[in-house]
C-alpha atoms as a PDB file:
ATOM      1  CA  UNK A   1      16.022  29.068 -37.944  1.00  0.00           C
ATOM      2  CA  UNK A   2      17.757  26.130 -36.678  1.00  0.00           C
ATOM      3  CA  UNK A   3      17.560  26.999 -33.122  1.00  0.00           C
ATOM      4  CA  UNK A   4      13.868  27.550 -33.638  1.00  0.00           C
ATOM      5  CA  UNK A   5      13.208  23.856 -34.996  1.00  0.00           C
ATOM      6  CA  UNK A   6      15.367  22.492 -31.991  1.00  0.00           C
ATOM      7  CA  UNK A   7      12.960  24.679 -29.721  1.00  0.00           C
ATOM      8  CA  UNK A   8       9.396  23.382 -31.525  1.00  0.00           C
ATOM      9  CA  UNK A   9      10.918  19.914 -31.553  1.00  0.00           C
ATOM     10  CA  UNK A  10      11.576  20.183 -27.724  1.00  0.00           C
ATOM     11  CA  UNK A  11       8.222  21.757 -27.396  1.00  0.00           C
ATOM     12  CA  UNK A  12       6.080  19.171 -29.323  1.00  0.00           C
ATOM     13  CA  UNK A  13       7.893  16.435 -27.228  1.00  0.00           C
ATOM     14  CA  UNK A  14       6.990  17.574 -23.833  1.00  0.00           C
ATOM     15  CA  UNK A  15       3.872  18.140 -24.997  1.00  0.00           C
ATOM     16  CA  UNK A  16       2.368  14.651 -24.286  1.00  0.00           C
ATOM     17  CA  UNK A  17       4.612  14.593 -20.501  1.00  0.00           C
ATOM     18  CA  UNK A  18       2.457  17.569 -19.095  1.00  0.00           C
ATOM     19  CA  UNK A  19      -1.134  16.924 -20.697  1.00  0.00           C
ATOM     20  CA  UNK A  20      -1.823  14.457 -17.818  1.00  0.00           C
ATOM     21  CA  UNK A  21      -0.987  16.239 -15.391  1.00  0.00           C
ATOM     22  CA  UNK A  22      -3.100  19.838 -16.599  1.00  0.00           C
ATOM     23  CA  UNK A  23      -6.012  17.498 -17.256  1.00  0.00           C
ATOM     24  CA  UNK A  24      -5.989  16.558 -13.766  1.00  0.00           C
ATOM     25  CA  UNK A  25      -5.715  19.948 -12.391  1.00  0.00           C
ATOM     26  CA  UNK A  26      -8.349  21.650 -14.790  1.00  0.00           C
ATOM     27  CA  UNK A  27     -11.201  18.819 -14.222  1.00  0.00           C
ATOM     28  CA  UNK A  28     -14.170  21.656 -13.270  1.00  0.00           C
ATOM     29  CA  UNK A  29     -16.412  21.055 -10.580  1.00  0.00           C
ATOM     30  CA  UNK A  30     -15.164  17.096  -9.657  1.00  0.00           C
ATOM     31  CA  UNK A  31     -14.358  17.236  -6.422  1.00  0.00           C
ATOM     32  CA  UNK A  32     -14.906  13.841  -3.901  1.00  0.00           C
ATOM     33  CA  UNK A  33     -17.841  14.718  -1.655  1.00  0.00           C
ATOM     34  CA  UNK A  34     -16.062  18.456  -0.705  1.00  0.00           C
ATOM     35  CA  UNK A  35     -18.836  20.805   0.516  1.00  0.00           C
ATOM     36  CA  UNK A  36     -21.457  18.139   0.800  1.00  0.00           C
ATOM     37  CA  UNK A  37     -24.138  18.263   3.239  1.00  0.00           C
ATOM     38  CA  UNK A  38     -25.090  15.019   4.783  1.00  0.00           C
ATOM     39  CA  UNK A  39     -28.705  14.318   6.345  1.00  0.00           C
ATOM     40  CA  UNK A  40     -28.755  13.043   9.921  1.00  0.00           C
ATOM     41  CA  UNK A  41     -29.454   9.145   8.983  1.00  0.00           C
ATOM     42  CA  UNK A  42     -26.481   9.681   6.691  1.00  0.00           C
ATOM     43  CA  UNK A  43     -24.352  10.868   9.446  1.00  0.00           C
ATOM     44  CA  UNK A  44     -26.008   8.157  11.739  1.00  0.00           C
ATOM     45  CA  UNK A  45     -24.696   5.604   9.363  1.00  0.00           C
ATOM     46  CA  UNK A  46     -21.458   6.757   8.317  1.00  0.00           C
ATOM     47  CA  UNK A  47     -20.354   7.019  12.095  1.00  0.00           C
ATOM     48  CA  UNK A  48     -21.711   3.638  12.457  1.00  0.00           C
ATOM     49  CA  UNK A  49     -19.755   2.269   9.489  1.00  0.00           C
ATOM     50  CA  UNK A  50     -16.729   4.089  11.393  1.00  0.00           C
ATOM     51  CA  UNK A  51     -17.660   2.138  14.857  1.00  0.00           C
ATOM     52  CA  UNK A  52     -18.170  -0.803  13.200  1.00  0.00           C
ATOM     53  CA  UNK A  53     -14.518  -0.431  11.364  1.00  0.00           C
ATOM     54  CA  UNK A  54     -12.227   0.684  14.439  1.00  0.00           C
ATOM     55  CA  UNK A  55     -14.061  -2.309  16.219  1.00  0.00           C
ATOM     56  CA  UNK A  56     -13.435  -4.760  13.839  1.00  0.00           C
ATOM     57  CA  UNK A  57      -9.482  -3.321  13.814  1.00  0.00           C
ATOM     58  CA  UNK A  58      -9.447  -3.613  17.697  1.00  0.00           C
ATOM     59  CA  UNK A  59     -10.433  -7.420  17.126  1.00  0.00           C
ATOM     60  CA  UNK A  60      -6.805  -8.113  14.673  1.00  0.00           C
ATOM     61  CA  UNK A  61      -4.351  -9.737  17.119  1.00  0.00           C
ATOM     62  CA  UNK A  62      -0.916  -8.427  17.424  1.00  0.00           C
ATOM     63  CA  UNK A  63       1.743  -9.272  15.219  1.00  0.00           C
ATOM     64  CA  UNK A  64       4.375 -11.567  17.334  1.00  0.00           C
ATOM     65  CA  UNK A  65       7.976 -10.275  17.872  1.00  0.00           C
ATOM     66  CA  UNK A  66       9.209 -13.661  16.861  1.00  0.00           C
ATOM     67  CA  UNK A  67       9.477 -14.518  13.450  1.00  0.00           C
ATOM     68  CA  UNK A  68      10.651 -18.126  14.076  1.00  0.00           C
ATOM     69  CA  UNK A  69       8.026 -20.993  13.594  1.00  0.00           C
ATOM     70  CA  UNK A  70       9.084 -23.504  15.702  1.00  0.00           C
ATOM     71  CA  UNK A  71      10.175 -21.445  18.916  1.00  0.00           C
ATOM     72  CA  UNK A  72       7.234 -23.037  20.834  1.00  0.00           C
ATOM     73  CA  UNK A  73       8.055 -27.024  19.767  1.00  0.00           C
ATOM     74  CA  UNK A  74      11.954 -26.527  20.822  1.00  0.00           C
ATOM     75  CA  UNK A  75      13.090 -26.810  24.333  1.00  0.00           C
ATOM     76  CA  UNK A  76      16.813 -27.251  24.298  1.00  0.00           C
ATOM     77  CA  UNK A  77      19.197 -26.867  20.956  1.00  0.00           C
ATOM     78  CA  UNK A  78      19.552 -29.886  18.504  1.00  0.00           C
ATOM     79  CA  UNK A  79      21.694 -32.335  20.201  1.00  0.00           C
ATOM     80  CA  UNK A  80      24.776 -33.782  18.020  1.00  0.00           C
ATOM     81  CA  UNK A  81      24.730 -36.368  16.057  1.00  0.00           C
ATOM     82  CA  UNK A  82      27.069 -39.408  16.098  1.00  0.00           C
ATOM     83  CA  UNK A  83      29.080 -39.171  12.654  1.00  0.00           C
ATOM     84  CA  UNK A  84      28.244 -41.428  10.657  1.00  0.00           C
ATOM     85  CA  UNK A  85      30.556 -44.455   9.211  1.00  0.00           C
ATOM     86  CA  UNK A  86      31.865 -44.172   5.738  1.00  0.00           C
ATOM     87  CA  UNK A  87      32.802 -47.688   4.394  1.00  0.00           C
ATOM     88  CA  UNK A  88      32.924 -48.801   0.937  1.00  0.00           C
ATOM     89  CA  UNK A  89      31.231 -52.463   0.818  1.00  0.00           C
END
């Protein structure tokens, strides 16, 4: 008997885990836009939007190898500084 209220109480907790993921599974007849049939204006415009997308991605520069921000402004490395003299007035 004890085994058997171990098992329910294992049950009951695992319960609430899985219901998520069945409900997802077992939704009938949602599915996004499978076995749809599209008029010709709609596929006129959705390979438009398409065009219009991979052009706009064509138009995002690059990004540059460099990371550093002030590779342009420097010419030569930073040249030393004198030290500077330490005397208590």
């Amino acid at each position: 008997m004890r085994m058997f209220r171990v098992a329910m109480l294992v049950g009951l907790t695992m319960v609430p885990a899985a219901a998520p993921a069945f409900a997802q599974s077992m939704m009938p007849g949602f599915r996004l836009g499978e076995g749809k049939e599209y008029s010709e204006e709609e596929k006129a415009k959705i390979k438009a939007n398409e065009d219009a997308a991979r052009a706009a991605r064509s138009k995002i520069p690059d990004a540059k190898v460099s990371n550093d921000p002030w590779a342009a402004v420097r010419s030569e490395p930073a040249p030393k500084t004198a030290k500077a003299k330490s005397g208590a007035k």
